[in-house]
N, C-alpha and C. Protein backbone atom coordinates (compact mmCIF):
# COMPACT_ATOMS: atom_id res chain seq x y z
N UNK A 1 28.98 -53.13 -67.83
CA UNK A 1 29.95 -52.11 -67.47
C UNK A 1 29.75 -50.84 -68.29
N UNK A 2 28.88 -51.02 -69.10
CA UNK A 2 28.50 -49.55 -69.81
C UNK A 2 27.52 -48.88 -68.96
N UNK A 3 27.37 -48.97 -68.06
CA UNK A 3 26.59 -47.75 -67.11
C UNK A 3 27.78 -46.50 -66.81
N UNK A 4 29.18 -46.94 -66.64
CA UNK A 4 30.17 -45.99 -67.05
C UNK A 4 30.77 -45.28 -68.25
N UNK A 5 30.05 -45.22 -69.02
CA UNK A 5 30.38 -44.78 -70.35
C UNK A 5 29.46 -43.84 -71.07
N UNK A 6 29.52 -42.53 -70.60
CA UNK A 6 28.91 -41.50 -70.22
C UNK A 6 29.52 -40.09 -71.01
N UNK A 7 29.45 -39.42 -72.26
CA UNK A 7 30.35 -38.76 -72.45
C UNK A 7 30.25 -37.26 -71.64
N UNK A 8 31.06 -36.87 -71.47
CA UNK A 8 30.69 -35.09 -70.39
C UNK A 8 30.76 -35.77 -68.70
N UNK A 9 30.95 -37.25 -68.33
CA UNK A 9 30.60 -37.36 -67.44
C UNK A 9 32.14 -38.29 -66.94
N UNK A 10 32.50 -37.82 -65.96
CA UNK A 10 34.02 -38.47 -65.77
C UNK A 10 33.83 -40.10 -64.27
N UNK A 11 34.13 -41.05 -64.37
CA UNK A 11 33.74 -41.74 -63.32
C UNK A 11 34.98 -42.25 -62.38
N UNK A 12 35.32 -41.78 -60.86
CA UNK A 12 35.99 -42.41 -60.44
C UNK A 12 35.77 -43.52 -59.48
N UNK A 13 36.30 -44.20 -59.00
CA UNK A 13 36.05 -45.24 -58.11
C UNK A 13 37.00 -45.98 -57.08
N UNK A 14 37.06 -45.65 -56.03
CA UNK A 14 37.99 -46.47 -55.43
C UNK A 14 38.77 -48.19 -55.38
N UNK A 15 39.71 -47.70 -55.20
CA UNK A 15 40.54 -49.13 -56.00
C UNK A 15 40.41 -50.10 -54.64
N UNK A 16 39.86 -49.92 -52.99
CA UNK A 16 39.45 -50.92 -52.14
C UNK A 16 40.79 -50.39 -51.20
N UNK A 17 40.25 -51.38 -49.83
CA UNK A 17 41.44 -51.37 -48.81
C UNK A 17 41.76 -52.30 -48.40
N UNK A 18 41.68 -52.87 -48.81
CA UNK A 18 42.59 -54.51 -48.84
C UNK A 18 43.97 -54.62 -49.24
N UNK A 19 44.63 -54.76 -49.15
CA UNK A 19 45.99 -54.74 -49.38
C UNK A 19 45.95 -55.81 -50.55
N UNK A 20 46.58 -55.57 -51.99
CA UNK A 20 46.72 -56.26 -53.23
C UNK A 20 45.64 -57.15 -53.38
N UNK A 21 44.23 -56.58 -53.72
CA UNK A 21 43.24 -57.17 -53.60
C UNK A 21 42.20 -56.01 -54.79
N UNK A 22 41.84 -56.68 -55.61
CA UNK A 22 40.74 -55.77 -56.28
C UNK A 22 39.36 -55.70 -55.74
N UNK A 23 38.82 -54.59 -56.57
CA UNK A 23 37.02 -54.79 -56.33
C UNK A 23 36.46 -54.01 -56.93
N UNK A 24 35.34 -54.35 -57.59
CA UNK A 24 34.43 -53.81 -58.42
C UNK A 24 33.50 -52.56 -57.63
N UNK A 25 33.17 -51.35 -58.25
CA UNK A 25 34.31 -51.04 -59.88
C UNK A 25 35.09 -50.49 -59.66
N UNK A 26 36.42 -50.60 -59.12
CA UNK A 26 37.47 -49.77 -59.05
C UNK A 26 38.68 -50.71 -60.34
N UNK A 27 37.91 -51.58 -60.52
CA UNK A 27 38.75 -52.64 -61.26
C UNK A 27 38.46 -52.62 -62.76
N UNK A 28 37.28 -51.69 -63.04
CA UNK A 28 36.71 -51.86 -64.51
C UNK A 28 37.50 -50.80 -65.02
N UNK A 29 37.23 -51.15 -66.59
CA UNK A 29 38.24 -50.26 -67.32
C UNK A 29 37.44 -48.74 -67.62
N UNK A 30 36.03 -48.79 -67.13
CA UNK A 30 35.44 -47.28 -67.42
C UNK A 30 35.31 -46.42 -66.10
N UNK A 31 36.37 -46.96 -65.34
CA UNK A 31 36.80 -45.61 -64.10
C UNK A 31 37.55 -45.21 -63.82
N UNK A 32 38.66 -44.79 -63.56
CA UNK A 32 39.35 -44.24 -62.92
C UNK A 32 39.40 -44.32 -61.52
N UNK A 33 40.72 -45.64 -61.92
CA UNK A 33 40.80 -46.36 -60.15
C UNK A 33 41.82 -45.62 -59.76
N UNK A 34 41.58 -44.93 -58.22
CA UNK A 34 41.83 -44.30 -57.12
C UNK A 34 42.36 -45.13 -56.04
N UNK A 35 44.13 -45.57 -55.82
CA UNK A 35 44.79 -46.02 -55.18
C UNK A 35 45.06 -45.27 -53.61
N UNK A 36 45.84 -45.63 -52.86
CA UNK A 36 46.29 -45.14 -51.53
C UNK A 36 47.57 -45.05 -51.14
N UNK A 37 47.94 -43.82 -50.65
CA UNK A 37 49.36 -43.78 -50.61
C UNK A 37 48.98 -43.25 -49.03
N UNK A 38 50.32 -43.25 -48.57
CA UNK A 38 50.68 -42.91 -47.09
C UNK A 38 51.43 -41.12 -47.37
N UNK A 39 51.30 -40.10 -46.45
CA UNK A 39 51.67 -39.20 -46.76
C UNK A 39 52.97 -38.72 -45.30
N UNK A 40 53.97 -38.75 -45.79
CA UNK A 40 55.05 -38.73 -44.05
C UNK A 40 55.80 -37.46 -44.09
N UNK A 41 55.31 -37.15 -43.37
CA UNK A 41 55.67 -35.67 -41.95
C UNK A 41 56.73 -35.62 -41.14
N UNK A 42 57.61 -34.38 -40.86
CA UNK A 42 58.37 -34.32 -40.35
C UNK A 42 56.93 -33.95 -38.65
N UNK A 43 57.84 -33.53 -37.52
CA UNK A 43 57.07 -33.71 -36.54
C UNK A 43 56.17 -31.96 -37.17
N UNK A 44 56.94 -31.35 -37.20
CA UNK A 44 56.20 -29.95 -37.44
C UNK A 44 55.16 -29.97 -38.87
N UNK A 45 54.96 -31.31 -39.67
CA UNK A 45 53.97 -31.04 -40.57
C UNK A 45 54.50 -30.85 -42.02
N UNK A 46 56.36 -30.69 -42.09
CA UNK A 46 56.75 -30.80 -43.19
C UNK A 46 56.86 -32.15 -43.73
N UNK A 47 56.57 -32.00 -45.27
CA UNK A 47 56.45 -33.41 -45.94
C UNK A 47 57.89 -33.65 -46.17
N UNK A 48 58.43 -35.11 -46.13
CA UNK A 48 59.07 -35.63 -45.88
C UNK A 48 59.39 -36.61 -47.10
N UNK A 49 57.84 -37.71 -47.54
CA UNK A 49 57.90 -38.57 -48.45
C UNK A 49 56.93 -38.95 -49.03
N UNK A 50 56.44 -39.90 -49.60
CA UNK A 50 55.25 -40.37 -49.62
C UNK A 50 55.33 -41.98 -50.72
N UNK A 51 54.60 -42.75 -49.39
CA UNK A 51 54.59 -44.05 -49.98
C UNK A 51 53.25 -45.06 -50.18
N UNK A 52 53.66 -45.66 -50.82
CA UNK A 52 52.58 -46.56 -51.01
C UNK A 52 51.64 -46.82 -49.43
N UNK A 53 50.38 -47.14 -49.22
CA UNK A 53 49.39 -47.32 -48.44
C UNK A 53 49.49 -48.87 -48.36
N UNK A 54 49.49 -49.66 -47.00
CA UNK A 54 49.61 -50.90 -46.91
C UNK A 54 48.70 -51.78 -47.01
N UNK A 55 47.45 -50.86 -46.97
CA UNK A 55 45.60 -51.81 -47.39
C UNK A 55 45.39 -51.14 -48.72
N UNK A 56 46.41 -50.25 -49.52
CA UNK A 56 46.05 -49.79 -50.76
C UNK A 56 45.19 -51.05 -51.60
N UNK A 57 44.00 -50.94 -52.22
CA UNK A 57 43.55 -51.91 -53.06
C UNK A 57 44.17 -52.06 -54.15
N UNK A 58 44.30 -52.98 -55.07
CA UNK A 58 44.90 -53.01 -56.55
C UNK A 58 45.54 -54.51 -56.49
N UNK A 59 45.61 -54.37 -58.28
CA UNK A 59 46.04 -55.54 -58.67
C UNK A 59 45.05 -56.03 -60.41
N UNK A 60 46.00 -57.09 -60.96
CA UNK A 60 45.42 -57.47 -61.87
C UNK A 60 43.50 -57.79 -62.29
N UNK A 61 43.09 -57.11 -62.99
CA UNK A 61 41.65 -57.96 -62.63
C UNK A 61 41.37 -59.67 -63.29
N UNK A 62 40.35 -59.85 -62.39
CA UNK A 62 40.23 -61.59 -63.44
C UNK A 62 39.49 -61.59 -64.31
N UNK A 63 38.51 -60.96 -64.81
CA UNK A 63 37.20 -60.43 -65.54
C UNK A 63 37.76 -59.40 -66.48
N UNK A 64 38.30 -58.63 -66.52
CA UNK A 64 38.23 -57.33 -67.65
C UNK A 64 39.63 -57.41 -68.19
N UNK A 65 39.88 -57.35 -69.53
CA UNK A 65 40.94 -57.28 -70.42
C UNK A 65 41.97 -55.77 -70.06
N UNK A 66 42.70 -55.76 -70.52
CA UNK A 66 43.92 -54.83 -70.54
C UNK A 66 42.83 -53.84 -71.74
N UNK A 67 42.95 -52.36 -70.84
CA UNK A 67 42.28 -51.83 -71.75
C UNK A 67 43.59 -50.94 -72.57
N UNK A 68 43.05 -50.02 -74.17
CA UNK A 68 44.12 -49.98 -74.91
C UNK A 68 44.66 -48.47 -74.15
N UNK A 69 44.18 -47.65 -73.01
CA UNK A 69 44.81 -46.59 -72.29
C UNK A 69 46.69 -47.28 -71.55
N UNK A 70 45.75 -48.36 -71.01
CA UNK A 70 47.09 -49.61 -70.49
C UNK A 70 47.70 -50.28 -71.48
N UNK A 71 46.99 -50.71 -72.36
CA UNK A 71 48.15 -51.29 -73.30
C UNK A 71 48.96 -50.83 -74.23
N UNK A 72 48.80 -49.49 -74.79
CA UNK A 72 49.76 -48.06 -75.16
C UNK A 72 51.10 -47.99 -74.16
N UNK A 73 51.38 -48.55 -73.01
CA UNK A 73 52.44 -48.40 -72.34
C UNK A 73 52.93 -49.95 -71.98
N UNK A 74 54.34 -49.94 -72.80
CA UNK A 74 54.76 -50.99 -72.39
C UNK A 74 55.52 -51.59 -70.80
N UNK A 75 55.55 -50.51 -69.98
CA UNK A 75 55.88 -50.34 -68.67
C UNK A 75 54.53 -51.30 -68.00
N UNK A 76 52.90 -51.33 -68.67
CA UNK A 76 52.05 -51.21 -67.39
C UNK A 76 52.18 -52.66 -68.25
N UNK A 77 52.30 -52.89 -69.33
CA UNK A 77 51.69 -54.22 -70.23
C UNK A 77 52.64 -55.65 -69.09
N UNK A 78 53.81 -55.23 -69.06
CA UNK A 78 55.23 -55.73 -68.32
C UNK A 78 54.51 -56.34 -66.88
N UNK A 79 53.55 -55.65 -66.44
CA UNK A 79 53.27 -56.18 -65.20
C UNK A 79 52.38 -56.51 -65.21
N UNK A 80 50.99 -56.16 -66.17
CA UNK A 80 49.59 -56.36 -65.89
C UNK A 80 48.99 -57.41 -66.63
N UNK A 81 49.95 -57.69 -67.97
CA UNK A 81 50.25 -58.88 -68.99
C UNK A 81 48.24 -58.68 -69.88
N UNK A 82 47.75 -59.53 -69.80
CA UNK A 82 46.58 -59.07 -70.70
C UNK A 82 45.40 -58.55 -69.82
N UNK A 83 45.85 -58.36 -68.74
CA UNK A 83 44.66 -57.93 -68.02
C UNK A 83 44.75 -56.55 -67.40
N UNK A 84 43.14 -55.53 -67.05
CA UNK A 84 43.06 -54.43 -66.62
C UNK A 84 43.57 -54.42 -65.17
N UNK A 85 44.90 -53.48 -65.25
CA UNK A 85 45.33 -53.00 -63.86
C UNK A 85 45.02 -51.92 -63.07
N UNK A 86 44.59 -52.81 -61.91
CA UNK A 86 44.41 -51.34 -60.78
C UNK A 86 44.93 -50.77 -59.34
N UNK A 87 45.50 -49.90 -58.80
CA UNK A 87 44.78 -48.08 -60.05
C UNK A 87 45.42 -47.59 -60.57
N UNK A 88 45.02 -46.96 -60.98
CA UNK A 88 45.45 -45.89 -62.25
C UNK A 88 46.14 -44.67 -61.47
N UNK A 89 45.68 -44.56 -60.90
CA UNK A 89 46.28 -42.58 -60.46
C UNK A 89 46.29 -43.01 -58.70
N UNK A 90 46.71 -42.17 -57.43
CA UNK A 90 46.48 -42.12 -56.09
C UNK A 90 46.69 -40.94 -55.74
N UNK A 91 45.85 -41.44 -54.02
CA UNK A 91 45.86 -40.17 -53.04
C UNK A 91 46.43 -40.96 -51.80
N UNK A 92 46.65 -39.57 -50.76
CA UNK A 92 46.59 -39.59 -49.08
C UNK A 92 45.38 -40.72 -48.58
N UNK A 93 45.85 -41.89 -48.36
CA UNK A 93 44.68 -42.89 -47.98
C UNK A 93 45.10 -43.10 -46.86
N UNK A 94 45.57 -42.86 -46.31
CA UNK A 94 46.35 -43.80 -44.56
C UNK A 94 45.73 -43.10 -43.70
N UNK A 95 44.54 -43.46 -42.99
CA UNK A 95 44.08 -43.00 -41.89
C UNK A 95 44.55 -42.59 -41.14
N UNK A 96 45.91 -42.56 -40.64
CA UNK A 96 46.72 -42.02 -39.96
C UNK A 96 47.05 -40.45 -40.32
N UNK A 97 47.33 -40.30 -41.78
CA UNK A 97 47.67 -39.22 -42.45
C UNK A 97 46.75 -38.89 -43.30
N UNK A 98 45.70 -39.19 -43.23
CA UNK A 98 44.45 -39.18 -44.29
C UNK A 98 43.83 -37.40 -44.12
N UNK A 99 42.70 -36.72 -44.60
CA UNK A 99 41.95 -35.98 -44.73
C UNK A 99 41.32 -35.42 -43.25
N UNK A 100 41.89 -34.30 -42.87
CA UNK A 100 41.03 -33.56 -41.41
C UNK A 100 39.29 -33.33 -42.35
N UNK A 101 38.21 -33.92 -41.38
CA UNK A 101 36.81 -33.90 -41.60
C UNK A 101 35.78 -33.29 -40.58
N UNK A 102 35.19 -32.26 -40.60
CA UNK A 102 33.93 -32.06 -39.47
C UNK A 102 33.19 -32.65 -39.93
N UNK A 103 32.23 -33.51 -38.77
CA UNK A 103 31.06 -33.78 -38.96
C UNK A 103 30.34 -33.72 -37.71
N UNK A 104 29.07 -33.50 -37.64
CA UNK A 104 28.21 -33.32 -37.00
C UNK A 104 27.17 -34.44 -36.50
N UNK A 105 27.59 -35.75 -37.80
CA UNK A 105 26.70 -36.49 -37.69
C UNK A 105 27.48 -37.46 -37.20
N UNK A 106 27.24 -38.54 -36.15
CA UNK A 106 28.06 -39.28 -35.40
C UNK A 106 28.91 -39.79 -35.99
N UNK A 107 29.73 -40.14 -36.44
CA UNK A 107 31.00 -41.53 -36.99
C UNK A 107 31.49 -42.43 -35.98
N UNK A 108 31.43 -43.50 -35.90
CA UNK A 108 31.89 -44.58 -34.76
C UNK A 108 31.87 -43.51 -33.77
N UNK A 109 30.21 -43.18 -33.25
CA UNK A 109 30.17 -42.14 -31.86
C UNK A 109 30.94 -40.69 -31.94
N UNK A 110 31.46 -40.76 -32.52
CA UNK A 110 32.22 -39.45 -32.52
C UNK A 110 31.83 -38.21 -33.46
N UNK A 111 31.70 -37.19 -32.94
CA UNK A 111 31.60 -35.92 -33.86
C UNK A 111 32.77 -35.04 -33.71
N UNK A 112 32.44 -33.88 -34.61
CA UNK A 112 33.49 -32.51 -34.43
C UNK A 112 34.75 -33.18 -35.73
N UNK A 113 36.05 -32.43 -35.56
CA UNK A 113 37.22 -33.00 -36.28
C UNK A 113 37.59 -34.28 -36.17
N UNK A 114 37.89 -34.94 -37.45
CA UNK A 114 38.45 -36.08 -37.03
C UNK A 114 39.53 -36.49 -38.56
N UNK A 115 40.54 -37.16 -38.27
CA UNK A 115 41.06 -37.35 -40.03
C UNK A 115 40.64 -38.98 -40.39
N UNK A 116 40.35 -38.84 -41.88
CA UNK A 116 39.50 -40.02 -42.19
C UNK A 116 40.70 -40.36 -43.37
N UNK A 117 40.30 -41.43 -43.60
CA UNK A 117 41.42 -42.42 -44.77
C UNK A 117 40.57 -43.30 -45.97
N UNK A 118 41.82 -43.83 -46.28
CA UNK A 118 41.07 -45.13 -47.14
C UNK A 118 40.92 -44.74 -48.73
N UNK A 119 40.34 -45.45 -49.68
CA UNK A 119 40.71 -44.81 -51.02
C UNK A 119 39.12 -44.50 -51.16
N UNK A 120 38.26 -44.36 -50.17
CA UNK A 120 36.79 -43.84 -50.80
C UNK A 120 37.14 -42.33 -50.32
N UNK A 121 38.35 -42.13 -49.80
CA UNK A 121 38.97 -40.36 -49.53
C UNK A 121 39.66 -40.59 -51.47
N UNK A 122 40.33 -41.47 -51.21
CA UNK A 122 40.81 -41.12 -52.49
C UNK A 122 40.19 -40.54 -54.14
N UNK A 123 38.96 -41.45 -54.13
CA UNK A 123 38.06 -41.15 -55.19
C UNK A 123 37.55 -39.90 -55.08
N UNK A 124 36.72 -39.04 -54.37
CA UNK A 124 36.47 -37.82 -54.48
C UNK A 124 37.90 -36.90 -54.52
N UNK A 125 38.54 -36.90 -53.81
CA UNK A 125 39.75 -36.22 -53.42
C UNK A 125 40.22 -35.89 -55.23
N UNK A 126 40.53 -37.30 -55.33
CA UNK A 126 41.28 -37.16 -57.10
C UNK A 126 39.85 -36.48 -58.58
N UNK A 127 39.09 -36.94 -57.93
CA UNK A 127 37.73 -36.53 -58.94
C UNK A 127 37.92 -34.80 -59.02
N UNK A 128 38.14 -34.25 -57.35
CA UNK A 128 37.96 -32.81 -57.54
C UNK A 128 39.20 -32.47 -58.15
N UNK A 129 40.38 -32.99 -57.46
CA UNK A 129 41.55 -32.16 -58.89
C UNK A 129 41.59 -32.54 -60.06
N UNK A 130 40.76 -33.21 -60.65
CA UNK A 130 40.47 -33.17 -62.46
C UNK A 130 39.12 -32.47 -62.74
N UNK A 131 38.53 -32.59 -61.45
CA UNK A 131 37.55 -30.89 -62.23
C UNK A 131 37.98 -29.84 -62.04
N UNK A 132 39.45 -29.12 -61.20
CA UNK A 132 40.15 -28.17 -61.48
C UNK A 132 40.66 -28.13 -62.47
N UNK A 133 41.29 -29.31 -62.94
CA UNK A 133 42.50 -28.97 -63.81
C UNK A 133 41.15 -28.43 -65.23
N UNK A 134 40.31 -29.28 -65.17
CA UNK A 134 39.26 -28.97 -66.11
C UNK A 134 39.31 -27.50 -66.37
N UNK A 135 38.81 -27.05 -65.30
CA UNK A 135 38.62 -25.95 -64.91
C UNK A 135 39.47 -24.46 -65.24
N UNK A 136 40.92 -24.94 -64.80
CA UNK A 136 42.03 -24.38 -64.96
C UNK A 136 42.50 -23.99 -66.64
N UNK A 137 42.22 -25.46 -67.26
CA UNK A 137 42.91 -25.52 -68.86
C UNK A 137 41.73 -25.01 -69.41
N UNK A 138 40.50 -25.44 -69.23
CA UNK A 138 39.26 -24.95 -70.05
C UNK A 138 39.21 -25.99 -71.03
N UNK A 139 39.84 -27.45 -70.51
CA UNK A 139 39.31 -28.60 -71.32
C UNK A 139 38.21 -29.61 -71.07
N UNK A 140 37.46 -29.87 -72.14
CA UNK A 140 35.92 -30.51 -72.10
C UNK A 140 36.74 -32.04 -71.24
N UNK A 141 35.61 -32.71 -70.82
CA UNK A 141 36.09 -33.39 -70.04
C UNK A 141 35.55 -34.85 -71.07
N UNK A 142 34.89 -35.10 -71.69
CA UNK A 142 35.06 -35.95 -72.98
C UNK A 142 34.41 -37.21 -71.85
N UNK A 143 35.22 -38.38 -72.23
CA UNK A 143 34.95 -39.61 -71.60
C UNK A 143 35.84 -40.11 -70.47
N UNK A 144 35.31 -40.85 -69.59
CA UNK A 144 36.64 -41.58 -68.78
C UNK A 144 37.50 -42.04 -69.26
N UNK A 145 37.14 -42.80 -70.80
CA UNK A 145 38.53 -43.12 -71.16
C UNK A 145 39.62 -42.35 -71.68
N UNK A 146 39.26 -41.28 -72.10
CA UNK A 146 39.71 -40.01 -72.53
C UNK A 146 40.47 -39.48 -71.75
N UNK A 147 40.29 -39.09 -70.39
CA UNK A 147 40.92 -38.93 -69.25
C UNK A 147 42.16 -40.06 -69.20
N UNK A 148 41.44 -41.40 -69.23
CA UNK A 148 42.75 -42.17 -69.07
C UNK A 148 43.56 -42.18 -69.69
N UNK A 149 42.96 -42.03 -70.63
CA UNK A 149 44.14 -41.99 -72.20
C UNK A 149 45.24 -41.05 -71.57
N UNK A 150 44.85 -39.76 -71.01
CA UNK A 150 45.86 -38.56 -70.76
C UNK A 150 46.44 -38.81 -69.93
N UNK A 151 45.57 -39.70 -68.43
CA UNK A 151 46.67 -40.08 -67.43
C UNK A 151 48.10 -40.82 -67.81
N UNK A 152 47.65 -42.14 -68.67
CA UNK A 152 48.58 -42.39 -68.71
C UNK A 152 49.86 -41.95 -70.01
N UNK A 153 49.19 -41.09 -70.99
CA UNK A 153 49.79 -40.36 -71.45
C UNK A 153 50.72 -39.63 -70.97
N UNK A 154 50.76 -39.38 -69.61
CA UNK A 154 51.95 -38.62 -69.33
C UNK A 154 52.47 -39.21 -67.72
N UNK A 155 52.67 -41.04 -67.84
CA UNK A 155 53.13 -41.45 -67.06
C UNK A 155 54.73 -41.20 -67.47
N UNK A 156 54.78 -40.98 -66.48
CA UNK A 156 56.93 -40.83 -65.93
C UNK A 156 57.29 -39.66 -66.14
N UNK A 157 56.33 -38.81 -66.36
CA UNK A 157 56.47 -37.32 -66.19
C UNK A 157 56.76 -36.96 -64.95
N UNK A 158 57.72 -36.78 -64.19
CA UNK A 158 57.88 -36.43 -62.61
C UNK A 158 57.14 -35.02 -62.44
N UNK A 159 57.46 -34.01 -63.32
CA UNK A 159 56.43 -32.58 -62.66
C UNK A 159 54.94 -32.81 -62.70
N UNK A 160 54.34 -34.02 -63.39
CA UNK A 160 53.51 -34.01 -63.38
C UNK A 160 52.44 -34.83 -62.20
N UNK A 161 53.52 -36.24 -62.13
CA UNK A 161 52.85 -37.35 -61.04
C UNK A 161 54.14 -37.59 -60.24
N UNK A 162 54.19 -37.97 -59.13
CA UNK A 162 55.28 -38.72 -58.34
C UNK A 162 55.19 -40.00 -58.10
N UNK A 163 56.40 -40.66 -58.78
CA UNK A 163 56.27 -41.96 -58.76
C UNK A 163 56.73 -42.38 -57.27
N UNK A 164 55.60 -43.24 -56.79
CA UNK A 164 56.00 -43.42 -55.01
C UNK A 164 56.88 -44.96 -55.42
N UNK A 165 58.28 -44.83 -54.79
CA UNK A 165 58.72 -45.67 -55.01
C UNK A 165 58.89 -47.06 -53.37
N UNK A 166 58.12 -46.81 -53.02
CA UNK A 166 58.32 -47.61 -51.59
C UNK A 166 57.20 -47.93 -51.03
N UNK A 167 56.70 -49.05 -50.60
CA UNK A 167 55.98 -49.60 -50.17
C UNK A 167 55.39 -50.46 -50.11
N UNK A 168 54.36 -51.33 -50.31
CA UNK A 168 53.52 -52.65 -50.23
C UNK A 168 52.56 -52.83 -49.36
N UNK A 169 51.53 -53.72 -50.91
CA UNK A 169 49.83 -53.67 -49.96
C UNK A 169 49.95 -55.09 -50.71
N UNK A 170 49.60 -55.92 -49.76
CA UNK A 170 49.44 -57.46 -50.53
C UNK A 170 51.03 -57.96 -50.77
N UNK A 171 50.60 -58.43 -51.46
CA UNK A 171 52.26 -59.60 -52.26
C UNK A 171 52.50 -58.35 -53.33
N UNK A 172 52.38 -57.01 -52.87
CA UNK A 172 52.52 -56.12 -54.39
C UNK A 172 53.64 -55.31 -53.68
N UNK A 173 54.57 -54.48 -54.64
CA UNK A 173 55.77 -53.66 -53.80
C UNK A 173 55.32 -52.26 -55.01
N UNK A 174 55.74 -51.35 -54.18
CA UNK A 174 55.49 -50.34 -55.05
C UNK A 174 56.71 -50.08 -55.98
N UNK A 175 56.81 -49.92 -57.32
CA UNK A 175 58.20 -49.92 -57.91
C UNK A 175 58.12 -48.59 -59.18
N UNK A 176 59.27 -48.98 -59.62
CA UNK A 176 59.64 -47.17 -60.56
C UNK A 176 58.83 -47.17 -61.89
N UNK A 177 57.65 -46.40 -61.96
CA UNK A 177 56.54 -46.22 -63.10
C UNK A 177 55.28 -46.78 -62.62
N UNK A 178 54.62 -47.45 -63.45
CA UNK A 178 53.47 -47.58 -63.17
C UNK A 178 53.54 -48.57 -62.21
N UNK A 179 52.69 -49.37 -61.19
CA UNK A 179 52.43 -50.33 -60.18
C UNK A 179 51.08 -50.55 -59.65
N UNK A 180 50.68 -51.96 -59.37
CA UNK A 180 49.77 -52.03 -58.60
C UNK A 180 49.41 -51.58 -57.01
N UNK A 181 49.94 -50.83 -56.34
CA UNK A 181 49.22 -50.02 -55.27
C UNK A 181 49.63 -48.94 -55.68
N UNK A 182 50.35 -48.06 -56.10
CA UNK A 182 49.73 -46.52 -56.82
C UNK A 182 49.87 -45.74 -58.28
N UNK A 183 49.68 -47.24 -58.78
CA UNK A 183 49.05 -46.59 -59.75
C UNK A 183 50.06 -45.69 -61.26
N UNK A 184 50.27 -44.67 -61.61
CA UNK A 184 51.11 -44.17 -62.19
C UNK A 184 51.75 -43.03 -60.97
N UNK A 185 50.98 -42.93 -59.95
CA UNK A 185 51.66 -41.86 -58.29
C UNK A 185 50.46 -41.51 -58.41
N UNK A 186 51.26 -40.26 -57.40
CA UNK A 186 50.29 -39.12 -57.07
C UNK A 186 50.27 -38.04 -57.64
N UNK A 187 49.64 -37.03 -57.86
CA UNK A 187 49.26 -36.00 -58.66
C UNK A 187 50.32 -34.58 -58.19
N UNK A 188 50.83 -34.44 -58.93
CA UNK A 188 51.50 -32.89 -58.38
C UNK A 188 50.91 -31.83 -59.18
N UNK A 189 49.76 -31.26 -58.73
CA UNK A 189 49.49 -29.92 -59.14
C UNK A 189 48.10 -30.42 -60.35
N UNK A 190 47.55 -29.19 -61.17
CA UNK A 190 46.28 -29.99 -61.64
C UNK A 190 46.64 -30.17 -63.06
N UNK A 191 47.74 -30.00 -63.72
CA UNK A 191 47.75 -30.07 -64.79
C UNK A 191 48.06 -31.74 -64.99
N UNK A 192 48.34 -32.12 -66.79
CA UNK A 192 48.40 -33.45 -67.09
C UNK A 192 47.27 -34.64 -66.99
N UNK A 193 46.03 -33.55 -66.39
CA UNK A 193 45.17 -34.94 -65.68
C UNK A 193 43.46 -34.65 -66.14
C-alpha cells in the first residue's frame, strides 16, 4: 500500500457502488475515499437536499487498521471501532443526478450529452476541488495523509462540509457526523480541504 505514499502527490479513489460494501483502494488508508451522495431538485433545478447515494460504497475495512487521521475523532472511532473507514469525504454520485458529459466516443452506443454517476464521478470531481482549494489558499499539498488529517480536522464544521443526514447504501444509514456512505458530507466551497 505504499505505492500511495507520495509526498507533493495527493491520491483519491473511489469508495465503489455497491451499496455498504468496500473495495480496494478506496478502502486503504493512503487515499482519500470518495463516497456518493444523491443531489435533489426542485422541478426547475433548485436544490432542495442532498442525501446519501443507495449503491454509495463504504464501510469498515477487514485488512487495514483505523488510521490515526480516524482515530483523532472520537465520533468516527464510535462506529469504525479499530478499523479503516470508508469514505472519507463525498460527491453527486446518483446517475440520475450525477455529472452532464459530452462524449464523442460511444458509451453503451450512445454519444453527444449524457449525465453519468457513480463514485468514479466522485473521485475526480473531489480531487479537482482540493486542487482549487490548493490553489485558492496557496497551500503545498504535502501527503494524502496530510490532507486527511485536515479533512477530518474540520469534521462538523457545517460551512465547511454538509453533513447528509438521510439515507442508506447496504445495512448502513447515513447519520449526524461522520458515516459510512458519506463520509464526513459533502464539500461546501474549496476551503477546509
Amino acid at each position: 500500500d505504499t505505492v500511495f505514499n507520495k509526498p507533493g502527490v495527493l491520491f483519491f479513489a473511489a469508495a465503489g457502488d455497491v451499496g455498504g460494501q468496500t473495495v480496494y483502494p478506496g478502502v486503504s488508508p493512503q487515499v482519500v475515499s470518495c463516497g456518493g451522495t444523491r443531489v435533489n431538485r426542485t422541478a426547475r433545478g433548485r436544490f432542495i437536499s442532498e442525501t446519501g447515494w443507495v449503491n454509495g460504497g463504504g464501510g469498515p475495512s477487514a485488512f487495514f487498521t483505523i488510521p490515526s487521521y480516524q482515530a483523532a475523532r472520537s465520533e468516527v472511532v464510535a462506529k469504525t471501532g479499530t478499523q479503516r473507514g470508508s469514505p472519507d469525504i463525498s460527491f453527486n454520485a446518483d446517475p440520475t443526478t450525477g455529472v452532464a458529459v459530452f462524449t464523442s466516443t460511444p458509451v453503451g452506443g450512445e454519444t453527444g450529452w449524457m449525465v453519468l454517476g457513480g463514485t468514479s464521478v466522485s473521485a475526480p470531481a473531489l480531487a479537482g476541488i482540493v486542487n482549487l482549494s490548493h490553489h485558492w489558499t496557496g497551500r503545498n499539498p504535502g501527503t494524502t495523509a496530510d490532507e486527511l488529517t485536515l479533512i477530518y480536522s474540520n469534521l462538523g464544521k457545517r460551512h465547511i462540509f454538509r453533513d447528509i443526514l438521510a439515507g442508506t447504501a447496504g445495512s448502513f444509514s447515513c447519520t449526524p457526523s461522520w458515516d459510512f456512505i458519506t463520509g464526513v458530507g459533502s464539500n461546501l466551497g474549496v476551503f477546509g480541504k
